[in-house]
C-alpha atoms as a PDB file:
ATOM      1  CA  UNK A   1       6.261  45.725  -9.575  1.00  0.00           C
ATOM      2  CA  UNK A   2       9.118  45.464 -11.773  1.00  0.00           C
ATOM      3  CA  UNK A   3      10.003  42.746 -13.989  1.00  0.00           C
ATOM      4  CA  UNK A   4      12.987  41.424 -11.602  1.00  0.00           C
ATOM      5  CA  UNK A   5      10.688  41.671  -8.602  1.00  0.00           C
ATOM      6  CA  UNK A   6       8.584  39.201 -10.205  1.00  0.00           C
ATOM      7  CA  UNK A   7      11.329  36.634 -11.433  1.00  0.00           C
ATOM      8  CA  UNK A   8      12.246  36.911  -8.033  1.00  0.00           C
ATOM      9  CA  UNK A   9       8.705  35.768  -6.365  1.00  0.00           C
ATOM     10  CA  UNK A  10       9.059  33.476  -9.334  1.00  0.00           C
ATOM     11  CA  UNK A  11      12.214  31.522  -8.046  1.00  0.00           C
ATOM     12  CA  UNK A  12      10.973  31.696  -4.472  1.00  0.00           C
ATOM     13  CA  UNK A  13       8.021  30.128  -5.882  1.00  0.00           C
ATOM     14  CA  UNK A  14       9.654  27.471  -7.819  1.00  0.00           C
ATOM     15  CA  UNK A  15      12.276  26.631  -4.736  1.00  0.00           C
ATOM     16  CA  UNK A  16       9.380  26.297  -2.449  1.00  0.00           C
ATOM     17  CA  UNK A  17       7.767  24.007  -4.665  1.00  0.00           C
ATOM     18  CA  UNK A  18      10.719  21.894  -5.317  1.00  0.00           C
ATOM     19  CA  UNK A  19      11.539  21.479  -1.546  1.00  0.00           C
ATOM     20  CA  UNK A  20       8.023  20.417  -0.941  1.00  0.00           C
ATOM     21  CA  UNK A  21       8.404  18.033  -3.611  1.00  0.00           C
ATOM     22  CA  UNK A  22      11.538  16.543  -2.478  1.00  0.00           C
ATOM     23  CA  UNK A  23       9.758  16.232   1.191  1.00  0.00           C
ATOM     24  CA  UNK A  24       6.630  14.702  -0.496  1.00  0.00           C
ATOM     25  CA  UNK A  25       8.591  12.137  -2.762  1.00  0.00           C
ATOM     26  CA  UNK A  26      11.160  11.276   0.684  1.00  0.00           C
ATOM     27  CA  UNK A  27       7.873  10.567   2.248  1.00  0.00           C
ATOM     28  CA  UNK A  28       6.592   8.110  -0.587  1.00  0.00           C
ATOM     29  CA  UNK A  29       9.867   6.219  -0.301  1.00  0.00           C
ATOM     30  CA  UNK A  30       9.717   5.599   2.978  1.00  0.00           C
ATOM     31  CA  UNK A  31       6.201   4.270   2.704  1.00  0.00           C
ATOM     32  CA  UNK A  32       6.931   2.347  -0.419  1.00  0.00           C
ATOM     33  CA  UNK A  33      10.029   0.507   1.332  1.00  0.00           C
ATOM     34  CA  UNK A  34       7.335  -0.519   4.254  1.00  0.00           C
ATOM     35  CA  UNK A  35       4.595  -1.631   1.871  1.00  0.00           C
ATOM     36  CA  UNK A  36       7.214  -3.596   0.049  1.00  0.00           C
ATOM     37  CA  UNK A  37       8.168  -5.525   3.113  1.00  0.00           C
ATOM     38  CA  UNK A  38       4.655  -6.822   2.856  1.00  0.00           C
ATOM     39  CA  UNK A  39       4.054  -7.485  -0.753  1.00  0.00           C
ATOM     40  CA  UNK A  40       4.601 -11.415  -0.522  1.00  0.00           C
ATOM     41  CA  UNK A  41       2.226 -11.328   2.594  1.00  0.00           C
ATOM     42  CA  UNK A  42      -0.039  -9.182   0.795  1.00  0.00           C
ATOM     43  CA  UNK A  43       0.118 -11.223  -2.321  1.00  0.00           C
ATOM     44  CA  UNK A  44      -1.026 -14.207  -0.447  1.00  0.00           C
ATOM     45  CA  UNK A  45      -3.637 -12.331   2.075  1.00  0.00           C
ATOM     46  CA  UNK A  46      -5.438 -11.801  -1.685  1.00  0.00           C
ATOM     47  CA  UNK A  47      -5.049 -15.146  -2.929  1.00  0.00           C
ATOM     48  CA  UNK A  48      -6.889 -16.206   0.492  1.00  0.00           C
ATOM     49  CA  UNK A  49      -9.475 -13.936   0.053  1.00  0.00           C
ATOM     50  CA  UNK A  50     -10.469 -14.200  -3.081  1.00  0.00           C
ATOM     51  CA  UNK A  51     -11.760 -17.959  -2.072  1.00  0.00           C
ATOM     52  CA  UNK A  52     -13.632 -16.631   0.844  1.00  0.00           C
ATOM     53  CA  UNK A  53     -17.256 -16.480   0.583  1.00  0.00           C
ATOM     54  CA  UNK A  54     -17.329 -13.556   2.700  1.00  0.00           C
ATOM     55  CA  UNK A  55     -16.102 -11.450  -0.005  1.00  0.00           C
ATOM     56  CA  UNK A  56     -18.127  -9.860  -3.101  1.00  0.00           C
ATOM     57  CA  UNK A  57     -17.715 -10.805  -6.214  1.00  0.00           C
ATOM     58  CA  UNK A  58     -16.672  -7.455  -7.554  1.00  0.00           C
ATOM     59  CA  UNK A  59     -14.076  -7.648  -4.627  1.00  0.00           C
ATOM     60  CA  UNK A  60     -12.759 -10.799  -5.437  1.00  0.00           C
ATOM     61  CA  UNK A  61     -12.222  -9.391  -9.259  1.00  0.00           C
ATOM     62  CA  UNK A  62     -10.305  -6.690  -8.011  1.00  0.00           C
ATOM     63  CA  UNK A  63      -8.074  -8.634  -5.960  1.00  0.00           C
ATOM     64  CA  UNK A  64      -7.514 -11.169  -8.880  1.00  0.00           C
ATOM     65  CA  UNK A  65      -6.197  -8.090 -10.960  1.00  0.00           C
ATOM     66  CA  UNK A  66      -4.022  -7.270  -7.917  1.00  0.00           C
ATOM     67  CA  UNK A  67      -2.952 -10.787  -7.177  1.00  0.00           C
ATOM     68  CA  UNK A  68      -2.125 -11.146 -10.867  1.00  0.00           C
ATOM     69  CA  UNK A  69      -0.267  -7.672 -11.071  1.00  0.00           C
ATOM     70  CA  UNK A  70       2.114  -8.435  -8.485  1.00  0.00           C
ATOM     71  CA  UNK A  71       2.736 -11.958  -9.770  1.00  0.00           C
ATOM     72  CA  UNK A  72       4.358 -10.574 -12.696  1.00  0.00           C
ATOM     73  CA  UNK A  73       7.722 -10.579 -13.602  1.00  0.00           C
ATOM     74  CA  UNK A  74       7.443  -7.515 -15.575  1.00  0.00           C
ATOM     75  CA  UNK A  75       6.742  -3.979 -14.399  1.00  0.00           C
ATOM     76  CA  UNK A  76       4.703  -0.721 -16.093  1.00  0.00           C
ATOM     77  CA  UNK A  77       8.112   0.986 -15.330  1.00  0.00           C
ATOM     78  CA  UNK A  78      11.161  -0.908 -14.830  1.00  0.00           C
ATOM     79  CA  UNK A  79      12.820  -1.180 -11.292  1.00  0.00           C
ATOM     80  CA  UNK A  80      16.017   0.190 -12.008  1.00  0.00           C
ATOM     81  CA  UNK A  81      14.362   4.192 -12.575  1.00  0.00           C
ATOM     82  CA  UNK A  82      15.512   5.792  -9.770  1.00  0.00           C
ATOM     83  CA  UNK A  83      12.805   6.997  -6.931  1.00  0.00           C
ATOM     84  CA  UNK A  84       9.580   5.857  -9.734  1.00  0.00           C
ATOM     85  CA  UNK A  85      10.920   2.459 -10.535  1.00  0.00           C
ATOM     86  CA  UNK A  86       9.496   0.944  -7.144  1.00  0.00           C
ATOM     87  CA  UNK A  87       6.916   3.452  -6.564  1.00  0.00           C
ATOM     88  CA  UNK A  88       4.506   1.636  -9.021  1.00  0.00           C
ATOM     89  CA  UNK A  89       4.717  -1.585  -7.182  1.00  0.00           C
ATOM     90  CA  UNK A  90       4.478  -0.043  -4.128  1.00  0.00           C
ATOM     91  CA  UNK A  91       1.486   1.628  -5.169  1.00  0.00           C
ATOM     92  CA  UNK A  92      -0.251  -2.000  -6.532  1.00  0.00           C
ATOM     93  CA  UNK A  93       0.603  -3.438  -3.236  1.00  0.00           C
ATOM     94  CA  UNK A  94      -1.119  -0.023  -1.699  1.00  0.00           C
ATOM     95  CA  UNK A  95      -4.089  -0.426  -3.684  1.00  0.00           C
ATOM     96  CA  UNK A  96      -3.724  -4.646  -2.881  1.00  0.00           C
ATOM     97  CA  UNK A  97      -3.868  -3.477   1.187  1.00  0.00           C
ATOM     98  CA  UNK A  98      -6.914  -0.676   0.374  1.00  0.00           C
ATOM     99  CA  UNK A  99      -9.108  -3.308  -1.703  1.00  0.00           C
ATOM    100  CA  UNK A 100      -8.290  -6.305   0.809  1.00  0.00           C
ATOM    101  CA  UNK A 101      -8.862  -4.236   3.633  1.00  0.00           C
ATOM    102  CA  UNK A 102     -12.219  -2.419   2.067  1.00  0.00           C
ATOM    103  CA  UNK A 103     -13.436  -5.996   1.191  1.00  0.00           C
ATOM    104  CA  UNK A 104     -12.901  -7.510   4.769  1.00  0.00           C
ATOM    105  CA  UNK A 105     -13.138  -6.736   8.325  1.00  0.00           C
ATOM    106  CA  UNK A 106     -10.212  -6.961  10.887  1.00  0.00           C
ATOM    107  CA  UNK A 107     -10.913 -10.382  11.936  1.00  0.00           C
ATOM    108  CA  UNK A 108     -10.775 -11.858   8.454  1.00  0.00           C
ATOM    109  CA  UNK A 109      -7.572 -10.198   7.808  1.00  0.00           C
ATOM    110  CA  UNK A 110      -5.988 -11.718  10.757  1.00  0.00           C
ATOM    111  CA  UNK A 111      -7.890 -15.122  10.229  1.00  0.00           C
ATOM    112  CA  UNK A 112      -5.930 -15.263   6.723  1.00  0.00           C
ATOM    113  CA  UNK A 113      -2.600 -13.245   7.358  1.00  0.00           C
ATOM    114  CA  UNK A 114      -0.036 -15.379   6.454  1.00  0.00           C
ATOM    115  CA  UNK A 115       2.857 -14.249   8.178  1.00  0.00           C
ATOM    116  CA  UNK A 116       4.763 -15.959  11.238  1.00  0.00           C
ATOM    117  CA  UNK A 117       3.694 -12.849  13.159  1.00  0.00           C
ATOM    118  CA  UNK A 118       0.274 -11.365  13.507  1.00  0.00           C
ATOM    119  CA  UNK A 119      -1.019  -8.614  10.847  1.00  0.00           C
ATOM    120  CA  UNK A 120       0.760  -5.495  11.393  1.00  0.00           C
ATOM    121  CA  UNK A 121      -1.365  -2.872  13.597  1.00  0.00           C
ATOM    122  CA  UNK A 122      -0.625  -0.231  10.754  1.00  0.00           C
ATOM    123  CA  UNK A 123      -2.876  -3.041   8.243  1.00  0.00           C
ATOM    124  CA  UNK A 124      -5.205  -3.724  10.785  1.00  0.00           C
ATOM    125  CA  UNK A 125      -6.072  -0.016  11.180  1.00  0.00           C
ATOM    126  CA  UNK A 126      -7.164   0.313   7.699  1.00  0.00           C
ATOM    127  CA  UNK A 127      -9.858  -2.482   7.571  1.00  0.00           C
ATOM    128  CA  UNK A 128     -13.648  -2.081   7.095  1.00  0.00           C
ATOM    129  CA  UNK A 129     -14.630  -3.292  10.442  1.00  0.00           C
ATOM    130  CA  UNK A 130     -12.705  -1.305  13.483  1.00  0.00           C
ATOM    131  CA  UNK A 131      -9.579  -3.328  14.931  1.00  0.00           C
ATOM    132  CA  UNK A 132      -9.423  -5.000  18.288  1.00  0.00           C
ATOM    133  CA  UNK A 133      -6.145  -5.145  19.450  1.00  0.00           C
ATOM    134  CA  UNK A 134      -4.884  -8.827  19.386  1.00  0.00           C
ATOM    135  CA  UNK A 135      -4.320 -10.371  22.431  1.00  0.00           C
ATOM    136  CA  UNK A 136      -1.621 -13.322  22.593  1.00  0.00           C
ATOM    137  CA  UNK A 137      -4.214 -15.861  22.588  1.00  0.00           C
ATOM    138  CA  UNK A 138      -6.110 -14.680  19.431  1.00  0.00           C
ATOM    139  CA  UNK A 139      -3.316 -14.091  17.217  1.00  0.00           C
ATOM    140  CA  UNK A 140      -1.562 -17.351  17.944  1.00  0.00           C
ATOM    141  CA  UNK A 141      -5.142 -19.622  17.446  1.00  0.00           C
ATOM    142  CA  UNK A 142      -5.016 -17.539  13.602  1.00  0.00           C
END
């Protein structure tokens, strides 16, 4: 092969990997903007289980850290980067949702989900223990 043949498998290369870039990082956003709908319940869903006995002490340490990140004012990276400004938090609050969920079955999530409505399906999903779908009667005794 000639030298232009390979610049040219070279910028096919380099094109394919920047479109699946811009796919992956379209992806992240859209995830981050749906995890950050949830940080304040997420924030609090920690809080609540760190004082549960239920949970392990190593747990409850990890969800401090968590609880403590997100209660900060200031940021590893600042908001106003474009596209990695509010992927960090997003990530926190991903890692919040993993630990939490890790650390506690479905039932305990919904027994300390602070929102008006009943834990999200999508959270529910993710817990140790497998998730029952709420009924109308279970989610409104929570």
């Amino acid at each position: 092969m000639t030298l232009w043949q390979w610049g040219l498998i070279a910028l096919a290369t380099l094109a394919l990997l920047g479109a699946l870039a811009g796919v992956t990082i379209a992806l992240i956003k859209r995830k981050a903007r749906t995890l950050a709908a949830h940080t304040p319940e997420i924030t609090i869903l920690c809080a609540r289980l760190i004082d549960d006995p239920r949970i392990s002490p190593f747990d409850k340490l990890k969800l401090r850290a968590l609880a403590w990140y997100l209660g900060l004012r200031l940021d590893l990276i600042p908001d106003f980067i474009p596209i990695i400004g509010r992927l960090d938090d997003a990530l926190v609050v991903a890692i919040a949702i993993h630990t939490a969920l890790k650390s506690a079955d479905a039932d305990l999530i919904r027994q300390h989900w602070p929102g008006p409505l009943p834990a999200p399906n999508s959270i529910l999903r993710r817990a140790k223990g497998r998730a029952r779908p709420a009924t109308a009667w279970s989610s409104a005794s929570v």
